[in-house]
Protein backbone atom coordinates (compact mmCIF):
# COMPACT_ATOMS: atom_id res chain seq x y z
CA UNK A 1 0.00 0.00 0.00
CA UNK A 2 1.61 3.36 -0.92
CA UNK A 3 2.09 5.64 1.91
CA UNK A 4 -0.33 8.63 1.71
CA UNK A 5 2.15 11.90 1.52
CA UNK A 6 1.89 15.41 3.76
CA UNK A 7 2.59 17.07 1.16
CA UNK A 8 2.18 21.50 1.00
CA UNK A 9 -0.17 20.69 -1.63
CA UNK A 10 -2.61 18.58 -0.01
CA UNK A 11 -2.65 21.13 3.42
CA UNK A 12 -3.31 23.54 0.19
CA UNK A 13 -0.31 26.10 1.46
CA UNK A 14 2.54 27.74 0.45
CA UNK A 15 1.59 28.39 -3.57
CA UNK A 16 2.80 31.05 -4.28
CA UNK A 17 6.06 30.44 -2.15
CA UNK A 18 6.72 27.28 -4.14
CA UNK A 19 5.88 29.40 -7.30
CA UNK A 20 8.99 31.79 -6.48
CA UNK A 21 11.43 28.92 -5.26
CA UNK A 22 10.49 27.12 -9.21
CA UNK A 23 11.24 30.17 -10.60
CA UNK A 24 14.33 30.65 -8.91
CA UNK A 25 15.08 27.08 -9.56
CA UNK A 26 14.53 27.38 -13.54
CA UNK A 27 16.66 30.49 -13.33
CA UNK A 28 19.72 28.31 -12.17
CA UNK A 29 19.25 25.99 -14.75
CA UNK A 30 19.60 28.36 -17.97
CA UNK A 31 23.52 28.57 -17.39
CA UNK A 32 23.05 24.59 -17.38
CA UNK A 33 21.06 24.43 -20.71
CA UNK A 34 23.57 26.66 -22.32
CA UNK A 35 26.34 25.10 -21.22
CA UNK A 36 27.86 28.03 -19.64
CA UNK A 37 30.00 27.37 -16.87
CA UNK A 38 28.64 27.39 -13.08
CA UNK A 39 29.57 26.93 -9.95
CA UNK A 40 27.56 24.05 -9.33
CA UNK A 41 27.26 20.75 -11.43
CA UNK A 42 24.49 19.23 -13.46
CA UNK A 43 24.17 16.39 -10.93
CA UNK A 44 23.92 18.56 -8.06
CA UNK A 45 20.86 20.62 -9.53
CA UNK A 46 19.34 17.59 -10.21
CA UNK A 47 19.26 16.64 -6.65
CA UNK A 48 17.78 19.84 -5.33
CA UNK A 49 15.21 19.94 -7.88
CA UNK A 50 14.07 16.45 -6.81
CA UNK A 51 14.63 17.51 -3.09
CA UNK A 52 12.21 20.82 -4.33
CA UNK A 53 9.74 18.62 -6.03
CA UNK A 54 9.04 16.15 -3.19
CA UNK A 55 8.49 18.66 -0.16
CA UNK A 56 6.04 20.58 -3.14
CA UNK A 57 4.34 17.44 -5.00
CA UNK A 58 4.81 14.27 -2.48
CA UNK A 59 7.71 11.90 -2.90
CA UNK A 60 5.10 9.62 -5.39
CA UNK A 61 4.14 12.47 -7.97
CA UNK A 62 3.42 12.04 -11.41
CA UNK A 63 6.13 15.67 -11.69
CA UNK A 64 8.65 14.27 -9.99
CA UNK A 65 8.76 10.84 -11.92
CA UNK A 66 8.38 13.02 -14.91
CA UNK A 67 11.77 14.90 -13.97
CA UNK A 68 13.64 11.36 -12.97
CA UNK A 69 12.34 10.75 -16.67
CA UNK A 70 13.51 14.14 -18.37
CA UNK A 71 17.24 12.97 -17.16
CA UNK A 72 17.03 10.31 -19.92
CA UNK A 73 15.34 12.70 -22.45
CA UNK A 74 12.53 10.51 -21.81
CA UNK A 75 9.87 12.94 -19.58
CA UNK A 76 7.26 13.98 -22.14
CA UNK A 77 5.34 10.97 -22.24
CA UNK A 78 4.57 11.25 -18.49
CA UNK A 79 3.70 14.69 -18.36
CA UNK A 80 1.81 16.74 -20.50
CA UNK A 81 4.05 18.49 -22.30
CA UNK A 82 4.74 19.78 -25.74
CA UNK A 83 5.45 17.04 -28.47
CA UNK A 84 8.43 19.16 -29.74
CA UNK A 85 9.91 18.18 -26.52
CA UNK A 86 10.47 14.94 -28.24
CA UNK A 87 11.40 16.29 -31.43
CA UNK A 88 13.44 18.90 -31.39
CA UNK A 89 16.69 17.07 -29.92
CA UNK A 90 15.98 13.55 -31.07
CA UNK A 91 19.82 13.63 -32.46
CA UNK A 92 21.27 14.49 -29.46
CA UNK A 93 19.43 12.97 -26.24
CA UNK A 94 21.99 14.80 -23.63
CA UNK A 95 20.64 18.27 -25.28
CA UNK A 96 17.14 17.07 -25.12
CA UNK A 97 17.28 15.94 -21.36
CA UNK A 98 18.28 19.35 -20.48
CA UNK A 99 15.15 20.62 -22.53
CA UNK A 100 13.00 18.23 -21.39
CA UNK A 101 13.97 19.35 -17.25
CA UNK A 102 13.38 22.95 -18.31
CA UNK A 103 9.67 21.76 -19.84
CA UNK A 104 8.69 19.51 -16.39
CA UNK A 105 9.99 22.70 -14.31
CA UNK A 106 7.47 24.92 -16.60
CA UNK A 107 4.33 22.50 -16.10
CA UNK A 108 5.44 22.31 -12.32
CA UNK A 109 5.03 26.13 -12.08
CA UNK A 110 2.26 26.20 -14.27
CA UNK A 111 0.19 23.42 -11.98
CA UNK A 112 0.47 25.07 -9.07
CA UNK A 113 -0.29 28.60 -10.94
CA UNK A 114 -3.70 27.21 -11.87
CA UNK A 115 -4.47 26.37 -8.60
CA UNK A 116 -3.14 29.44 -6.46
CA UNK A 117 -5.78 30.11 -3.87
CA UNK A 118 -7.30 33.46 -3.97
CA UNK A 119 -6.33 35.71 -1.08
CA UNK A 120 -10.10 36.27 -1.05
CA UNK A 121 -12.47 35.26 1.80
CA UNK A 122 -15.85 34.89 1.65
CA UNK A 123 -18.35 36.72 -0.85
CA UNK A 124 -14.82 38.17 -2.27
CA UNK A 125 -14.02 39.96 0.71
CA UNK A 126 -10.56 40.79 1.63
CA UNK A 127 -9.06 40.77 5.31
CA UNK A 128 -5.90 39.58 7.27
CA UNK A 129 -7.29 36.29 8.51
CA UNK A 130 -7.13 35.06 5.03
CA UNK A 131 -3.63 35.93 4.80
CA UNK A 132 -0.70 33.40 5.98
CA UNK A 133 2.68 34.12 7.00
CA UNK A 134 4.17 32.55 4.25
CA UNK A 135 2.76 34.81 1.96
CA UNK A 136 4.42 37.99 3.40
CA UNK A 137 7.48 36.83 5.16
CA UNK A 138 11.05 36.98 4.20
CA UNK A 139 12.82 33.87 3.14
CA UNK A 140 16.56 35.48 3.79
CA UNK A 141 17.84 33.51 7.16
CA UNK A 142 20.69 36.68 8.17
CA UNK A 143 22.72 35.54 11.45
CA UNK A 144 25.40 36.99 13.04
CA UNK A 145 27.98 34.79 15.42
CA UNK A 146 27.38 34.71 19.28
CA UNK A 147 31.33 35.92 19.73
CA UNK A 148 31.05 38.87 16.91
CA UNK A 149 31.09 42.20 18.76
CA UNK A 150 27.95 45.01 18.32
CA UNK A 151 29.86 46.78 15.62
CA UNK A 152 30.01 43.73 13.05
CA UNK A 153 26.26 42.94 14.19
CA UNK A 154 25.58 46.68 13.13
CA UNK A 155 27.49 46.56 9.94
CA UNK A 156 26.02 43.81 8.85
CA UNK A 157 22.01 45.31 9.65
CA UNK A 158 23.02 48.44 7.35
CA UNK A 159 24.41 45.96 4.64
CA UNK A 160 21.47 44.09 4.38
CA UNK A 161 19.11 46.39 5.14
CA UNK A 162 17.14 44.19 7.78
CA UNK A 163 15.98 45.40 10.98
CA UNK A 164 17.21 42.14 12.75
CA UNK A 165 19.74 38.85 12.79
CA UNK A 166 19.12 35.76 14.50
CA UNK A 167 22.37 34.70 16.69
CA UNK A 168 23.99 31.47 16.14
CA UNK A 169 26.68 30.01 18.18
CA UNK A 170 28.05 27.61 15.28
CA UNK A 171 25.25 25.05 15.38
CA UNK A 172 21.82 26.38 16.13
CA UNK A 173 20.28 29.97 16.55
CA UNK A 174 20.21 30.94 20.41
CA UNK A 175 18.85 34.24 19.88
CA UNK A 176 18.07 37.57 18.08
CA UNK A 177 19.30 40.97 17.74
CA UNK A 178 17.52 44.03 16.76
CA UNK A 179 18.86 47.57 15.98
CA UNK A 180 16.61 47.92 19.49
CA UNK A 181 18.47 46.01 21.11
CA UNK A 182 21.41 47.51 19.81
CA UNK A 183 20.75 51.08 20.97
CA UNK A 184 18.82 50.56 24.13
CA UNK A 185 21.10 47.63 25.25
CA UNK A 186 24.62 48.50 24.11
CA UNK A 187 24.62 52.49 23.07
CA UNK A 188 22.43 53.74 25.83
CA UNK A 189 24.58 52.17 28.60
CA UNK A 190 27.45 53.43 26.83
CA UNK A 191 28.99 49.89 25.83
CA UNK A 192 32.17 49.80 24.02
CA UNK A 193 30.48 48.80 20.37
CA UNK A 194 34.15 47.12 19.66
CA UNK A 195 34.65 45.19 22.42
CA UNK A 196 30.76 44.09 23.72
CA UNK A 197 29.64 40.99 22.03
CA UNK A 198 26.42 39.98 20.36
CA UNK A 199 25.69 37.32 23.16
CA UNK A 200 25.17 40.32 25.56
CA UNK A 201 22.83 42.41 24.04
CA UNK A 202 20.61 39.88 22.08
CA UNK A 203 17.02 39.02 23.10
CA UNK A 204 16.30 35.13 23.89
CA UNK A 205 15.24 32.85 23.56
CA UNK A 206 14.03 32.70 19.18
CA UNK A 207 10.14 33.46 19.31
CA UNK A 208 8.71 31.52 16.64
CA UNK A 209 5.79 31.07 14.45
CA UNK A 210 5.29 28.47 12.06
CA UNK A 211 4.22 29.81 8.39
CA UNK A 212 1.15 27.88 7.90
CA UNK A 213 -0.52 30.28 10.55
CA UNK A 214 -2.22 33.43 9.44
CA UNK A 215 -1.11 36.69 9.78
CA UNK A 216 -3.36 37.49 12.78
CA UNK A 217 -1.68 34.73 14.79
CA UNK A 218 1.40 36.94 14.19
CA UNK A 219 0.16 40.22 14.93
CA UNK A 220 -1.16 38.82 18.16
CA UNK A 221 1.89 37.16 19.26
CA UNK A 222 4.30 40.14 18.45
CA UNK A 223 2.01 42.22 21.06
CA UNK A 224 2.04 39.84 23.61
CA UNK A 225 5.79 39.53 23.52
CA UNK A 226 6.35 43.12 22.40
CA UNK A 227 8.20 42.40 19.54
CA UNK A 228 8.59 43.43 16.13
CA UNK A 229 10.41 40.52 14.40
CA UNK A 230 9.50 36.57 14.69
CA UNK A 231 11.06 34.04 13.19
CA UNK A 232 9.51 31.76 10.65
CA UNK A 233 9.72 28.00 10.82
CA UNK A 234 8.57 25.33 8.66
CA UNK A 235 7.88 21.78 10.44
CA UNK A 236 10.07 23.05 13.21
CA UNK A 237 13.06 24.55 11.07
CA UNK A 238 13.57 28.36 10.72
CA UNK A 239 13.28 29.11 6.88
CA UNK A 240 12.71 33.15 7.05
CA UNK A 241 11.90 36.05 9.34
CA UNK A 242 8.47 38.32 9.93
CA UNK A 243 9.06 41.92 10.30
CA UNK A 244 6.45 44.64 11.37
CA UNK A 245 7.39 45.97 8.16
CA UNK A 246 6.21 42.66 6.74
CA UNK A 247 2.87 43.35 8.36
CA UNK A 248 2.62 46.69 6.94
CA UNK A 249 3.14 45.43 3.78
CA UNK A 250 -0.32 42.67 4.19
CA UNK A 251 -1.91 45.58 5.36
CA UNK A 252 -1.60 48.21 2.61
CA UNK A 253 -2.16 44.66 0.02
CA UNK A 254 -5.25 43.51 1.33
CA UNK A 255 -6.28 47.23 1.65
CA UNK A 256 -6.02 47.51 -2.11
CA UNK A 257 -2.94 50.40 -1.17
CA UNK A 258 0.32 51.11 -2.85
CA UNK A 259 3.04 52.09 -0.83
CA UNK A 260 4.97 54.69 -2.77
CA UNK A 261 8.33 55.40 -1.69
CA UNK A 262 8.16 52.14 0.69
CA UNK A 263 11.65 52.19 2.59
CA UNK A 264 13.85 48.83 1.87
CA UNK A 265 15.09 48.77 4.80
CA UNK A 266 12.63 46.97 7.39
CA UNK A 267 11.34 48.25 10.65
């Protein structure tokens, strides 16, 4: 008996995340299907894609036998794809397995564009509690080393315009820092930025909220801990941060507003 899958598409989550990480995915590959050279190998990409397609479509997909298929120029019968995809390279079959994982990578983002939930809740109306935090938060993981002193933890806040880092000590994140905590914890007590570490003036332990909850579940947690960053964890793993800024951004969506001039750099 096959084993059912929990898959993100049968909890009906995470579209238009998994959207973005195809397309990011297909983007790596064109240096691949042009030969070009790259820093990573053919094989390699080939095992994140099936990695990507698994967590997305379930370990037993019809995609991801289609893509173990395409790596023998042999994916179009399994998938329905273009016939030119087993035309056009029928003379050279190492050309034509590259084509054929660019075509299962287009009808991967092209099932799960047709069935992208609508941000919509009921009779069409629009409102935070149909929004989830995977939708708005950020999937860059910044961290700064328990031992690096305030200054580096400030550098590296104005060179990637975040508004915090999550401390690691080598192995697993013990806490966060915030440019809060850096002024009311290390400049308003008149710490020496070059010689005070991170460990001392980070907040801990890592609040966390996983990304299948909605955006309310957020909100409310950030007040009752008076905080204005979480991070974001999928089945118990951090994969991004939330940011009030993040928040603001739902907001002025679901509101139907554009925010002109919207700063880069978070709150």
């Amino acid at each position: 008996m096959q084993k059912a899958m929990k898959t993100r598409l049968t909890r009906g989550l995470f579209v238009d995340r998994d959207i973005e990480r195809l397309r990011q995915q297909l983007a790596k590959f064109q240096p691949l299907l042009s030969r070009k050279s790259t820093a990573g190998s053919l094989e390699e990409f080939d095992l994140a894609t099936e990695r990507l397609l698994g967590r997305v479509f379930g370990e037993a997909s019809e995609l991801l036998e289609a893509y173990e298929y395409a790596k023998l120029g042999e994916a179009a019968s399994l998938v329905n794809l273009p016939e030119e995809a087993q035309e056009s390279g029928a003379h050279d079959i190492p050309r034509e397995a590259l084509h054929q994982r660019k075509r299962v990578l287009e009808s991967c983002i092209s099932e799960l564009e047709a069935i992208r939930p609508s941000r919509n809740g009921p009779n069409g109306s629009k409102g935070l509690a149909w929004a989830r935090v995977a939708d708005y938060m950020s999937h860059e993981v910044r961290s700064v080393h328990k031992d690096a002193v305030v200054k580096e933890a400030g550098r590296l806040l104005q060179k990637w315009k975040v508004g915090s880092l999550l401390v690691d000590d080598g192995l697993r994140y013990i806490g966060i820092i915030t440019d809060t905590d850096l002024s009311r914890k290390a400049v308003a007590r008149g710490l020496d930025p070059l010689t005070t570490t991170v460990k001392s003036c980070m907040s801990k332990p890592v609040v966390t909220i996983e990304d299948n909850e909605p955006i309310t579940a957020a909100i409310a947690l950030m007040k009752q801990k008076t905080i204005r960053h979480l991070a974001v964890t999928e089945d118990g793993t951090i994969v991004g941060v939330l940011s009030v800024s993040d928040l603001l951004r739902a907001y002025a969506e679901l509101a139907g507003l554009a925010l002109e001039g919207e700063a880069d750099e978070e709150l």
